[in-house]
C-alpha atoms as a PDB file:
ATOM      1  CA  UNK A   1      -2.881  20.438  -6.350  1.00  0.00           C
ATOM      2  CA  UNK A   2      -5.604  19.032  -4.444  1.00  0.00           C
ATOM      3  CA  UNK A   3      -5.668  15.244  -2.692  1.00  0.00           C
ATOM      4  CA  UNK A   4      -7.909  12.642  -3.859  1.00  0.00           C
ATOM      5  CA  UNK A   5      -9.958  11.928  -1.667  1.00  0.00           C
ATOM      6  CA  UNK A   6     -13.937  10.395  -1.968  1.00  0.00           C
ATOM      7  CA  UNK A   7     -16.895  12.602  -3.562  1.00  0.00           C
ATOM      8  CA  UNK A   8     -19.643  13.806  -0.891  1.00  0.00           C
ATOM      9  CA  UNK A   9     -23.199  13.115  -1.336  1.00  0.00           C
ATOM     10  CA  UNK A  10     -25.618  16.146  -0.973  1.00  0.00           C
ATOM     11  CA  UNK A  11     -25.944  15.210   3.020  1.00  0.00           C
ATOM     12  CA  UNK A  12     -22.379  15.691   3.387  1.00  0.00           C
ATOM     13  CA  UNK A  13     -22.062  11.601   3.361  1.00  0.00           C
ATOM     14  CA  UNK A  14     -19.441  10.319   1.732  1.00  0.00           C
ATOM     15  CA  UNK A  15     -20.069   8.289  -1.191  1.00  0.00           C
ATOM     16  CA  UNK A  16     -17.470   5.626  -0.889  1.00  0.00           C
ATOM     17  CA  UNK A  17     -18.298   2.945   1.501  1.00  0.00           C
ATOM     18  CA  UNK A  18     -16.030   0.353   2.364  1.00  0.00           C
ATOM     19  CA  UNK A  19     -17.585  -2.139   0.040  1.00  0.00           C
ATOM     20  CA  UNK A  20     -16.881   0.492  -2.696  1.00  0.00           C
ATOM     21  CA  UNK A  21     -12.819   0.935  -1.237  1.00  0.00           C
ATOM     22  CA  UNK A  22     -10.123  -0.830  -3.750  1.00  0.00           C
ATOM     23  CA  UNK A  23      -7.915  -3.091  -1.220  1.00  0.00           C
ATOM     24  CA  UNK A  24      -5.028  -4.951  -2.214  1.00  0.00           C
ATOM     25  CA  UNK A  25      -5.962  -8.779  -1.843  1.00  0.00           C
ATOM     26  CA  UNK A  26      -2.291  -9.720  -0.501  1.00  0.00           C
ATOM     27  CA  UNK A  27      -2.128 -10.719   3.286  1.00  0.00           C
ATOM     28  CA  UNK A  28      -0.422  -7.644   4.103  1.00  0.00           C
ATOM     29  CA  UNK A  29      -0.746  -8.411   7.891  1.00  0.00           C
ATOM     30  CA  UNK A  30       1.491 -11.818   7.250  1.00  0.00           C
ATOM     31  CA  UNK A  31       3.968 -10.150   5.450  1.00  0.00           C
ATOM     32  CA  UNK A  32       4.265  -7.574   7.966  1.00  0.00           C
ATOM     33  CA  UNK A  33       4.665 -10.187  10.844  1.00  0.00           C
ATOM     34  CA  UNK A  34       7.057 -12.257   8.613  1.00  0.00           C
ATOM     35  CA  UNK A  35       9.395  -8.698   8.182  1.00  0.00           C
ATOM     36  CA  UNK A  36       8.970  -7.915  11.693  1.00  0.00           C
ATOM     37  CA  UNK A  37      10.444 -11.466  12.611  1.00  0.00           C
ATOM     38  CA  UNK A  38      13.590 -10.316  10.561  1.00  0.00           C
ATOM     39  CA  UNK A  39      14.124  -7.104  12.606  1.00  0.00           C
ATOM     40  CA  UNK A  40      12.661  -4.777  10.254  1.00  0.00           C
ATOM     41  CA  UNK A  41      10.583  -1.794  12.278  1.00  0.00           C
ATOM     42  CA  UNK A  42       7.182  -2.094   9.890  1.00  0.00           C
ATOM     43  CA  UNK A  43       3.810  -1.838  10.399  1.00  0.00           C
ATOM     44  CA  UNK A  44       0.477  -1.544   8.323  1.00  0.00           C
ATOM     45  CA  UNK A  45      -1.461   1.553   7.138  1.00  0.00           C
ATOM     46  CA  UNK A  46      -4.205   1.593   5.724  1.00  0.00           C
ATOM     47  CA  UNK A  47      -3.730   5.515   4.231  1.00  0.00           C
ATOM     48  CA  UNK A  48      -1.657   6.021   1.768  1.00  0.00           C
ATOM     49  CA  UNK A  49      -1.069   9.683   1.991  1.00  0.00           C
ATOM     50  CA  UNK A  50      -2.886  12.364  -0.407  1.00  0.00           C
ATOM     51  CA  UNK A  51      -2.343  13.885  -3.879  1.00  0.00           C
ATOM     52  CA  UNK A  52       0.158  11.461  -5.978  1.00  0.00           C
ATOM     53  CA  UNK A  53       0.938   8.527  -3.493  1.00  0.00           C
ATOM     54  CA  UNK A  54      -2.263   7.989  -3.327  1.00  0.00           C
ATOM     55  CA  UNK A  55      -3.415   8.772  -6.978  1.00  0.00           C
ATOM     56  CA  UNK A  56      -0.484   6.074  -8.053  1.00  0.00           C
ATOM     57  CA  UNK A  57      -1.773   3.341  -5.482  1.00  0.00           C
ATOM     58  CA  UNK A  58      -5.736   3.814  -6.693  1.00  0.00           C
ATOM     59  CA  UNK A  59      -4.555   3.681 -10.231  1.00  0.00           C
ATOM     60  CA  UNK A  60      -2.823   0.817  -9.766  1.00  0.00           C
ATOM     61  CA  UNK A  61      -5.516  -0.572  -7.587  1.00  0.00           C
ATOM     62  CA  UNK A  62      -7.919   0.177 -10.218  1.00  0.00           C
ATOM     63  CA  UNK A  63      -6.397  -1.054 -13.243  1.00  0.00           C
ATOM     64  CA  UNK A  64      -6.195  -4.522 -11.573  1.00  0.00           C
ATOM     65  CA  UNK A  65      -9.225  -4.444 -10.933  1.00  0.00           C
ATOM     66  CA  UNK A  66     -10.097  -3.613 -14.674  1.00  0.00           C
ATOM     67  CA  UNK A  67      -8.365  -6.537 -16.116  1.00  0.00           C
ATOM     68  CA  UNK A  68      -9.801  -9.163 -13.592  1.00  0.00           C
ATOM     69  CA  UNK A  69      -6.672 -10.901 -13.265  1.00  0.00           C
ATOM     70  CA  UNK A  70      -5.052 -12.174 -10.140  1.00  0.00           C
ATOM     71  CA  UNK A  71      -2.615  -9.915  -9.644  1.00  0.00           C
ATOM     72  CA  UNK A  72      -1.439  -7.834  -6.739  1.00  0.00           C
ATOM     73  CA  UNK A  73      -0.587  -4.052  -5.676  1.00  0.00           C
ATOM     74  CA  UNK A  74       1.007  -3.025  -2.611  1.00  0.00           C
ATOM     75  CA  UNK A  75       2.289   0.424  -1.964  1.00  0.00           C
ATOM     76  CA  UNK A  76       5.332   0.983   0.105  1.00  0.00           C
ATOM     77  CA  UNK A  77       5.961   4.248   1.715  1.00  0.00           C
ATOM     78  CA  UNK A  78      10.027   3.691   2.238  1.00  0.00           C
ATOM     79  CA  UNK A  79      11.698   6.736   4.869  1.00  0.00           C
ATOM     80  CA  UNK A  80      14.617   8.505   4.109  1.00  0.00           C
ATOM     81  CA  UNK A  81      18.274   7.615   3.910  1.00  0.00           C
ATOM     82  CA  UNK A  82      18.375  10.817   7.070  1.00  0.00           C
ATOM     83  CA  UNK A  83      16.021   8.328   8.822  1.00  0.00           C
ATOM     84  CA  UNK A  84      17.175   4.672   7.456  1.00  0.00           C
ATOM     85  CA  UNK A  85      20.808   4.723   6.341  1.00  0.00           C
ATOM     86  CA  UNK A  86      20.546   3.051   2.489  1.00  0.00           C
ATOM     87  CA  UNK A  87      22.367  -0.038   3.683  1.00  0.00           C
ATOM     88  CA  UNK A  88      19.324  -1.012   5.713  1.00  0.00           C
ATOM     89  CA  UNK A  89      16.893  -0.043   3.036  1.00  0.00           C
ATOM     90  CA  UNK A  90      18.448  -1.957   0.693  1.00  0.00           C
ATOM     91  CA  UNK A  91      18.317  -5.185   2.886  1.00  0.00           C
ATOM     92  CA  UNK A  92      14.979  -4.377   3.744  1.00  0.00           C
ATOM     93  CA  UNK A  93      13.810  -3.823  -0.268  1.00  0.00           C
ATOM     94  CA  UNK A  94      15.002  -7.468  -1.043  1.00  0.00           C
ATOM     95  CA  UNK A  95      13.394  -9.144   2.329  1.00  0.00           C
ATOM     96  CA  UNK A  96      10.250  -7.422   0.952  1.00  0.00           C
ATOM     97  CA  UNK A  97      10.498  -8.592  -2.596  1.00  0.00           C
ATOM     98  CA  UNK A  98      11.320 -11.940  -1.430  1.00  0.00           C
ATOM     99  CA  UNK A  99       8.522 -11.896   0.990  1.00  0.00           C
ATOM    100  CA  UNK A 100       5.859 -11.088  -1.892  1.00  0.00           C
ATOM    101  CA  UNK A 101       7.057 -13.389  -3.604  1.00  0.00           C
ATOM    102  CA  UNK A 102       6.590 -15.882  -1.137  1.00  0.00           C
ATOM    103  CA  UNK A 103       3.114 -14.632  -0.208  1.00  0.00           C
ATOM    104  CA  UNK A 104       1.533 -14.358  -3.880  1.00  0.00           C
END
């Protein structure tokens, strides 16, 4: 099982710039500021991990992309219930949900 990552060119460049990077177009910055305002610990990355979290976010990055519509893709890495007990997850998973909502 090997990561996805970008193709090298022969000089050992890589051949995806960051014109050529799929990016969600949701203001993820304002929904992380609005979930930080309700407590939640949360911040932005802009990685999102190797082999199939990443392989499911670039597929669904892609396939938007395909269509041409104005829809959005976000990928959520979510911890643990050893590290976030599921009562907090859950309250978290619906004050995310509601905040995409808001921001689409």
């Amino acid at each position: 099982n090997q990561p996805i990552v970008p193709s090298e060119e022969e000089d050992g460049t890589s051949a995806c710039t960051i014109e050529s990077c799929l990016h969600t177009k949701l203001g993820v910055e304002d929904v992380v500021e609005k979930l930080r305002e309700e407590g939640f610990n949360v911040q932005v990355s802009h990685d999102a991990g190797r082999y199939v979290c990443n392989y499911t976010y670039f597929c669904s990055l892609n396939s938007l992309q395909e269509v041409g519509r104005s829809l959005y893709s976000v990928f959520v890495h979510v911890p643990s219930f050893h590290a976030i007990d599921p009562a907090t997850q859950i309250r978290f998973v619906s004050a995310l949900i509601d905040r995409l909502a808001h921001e689409a």
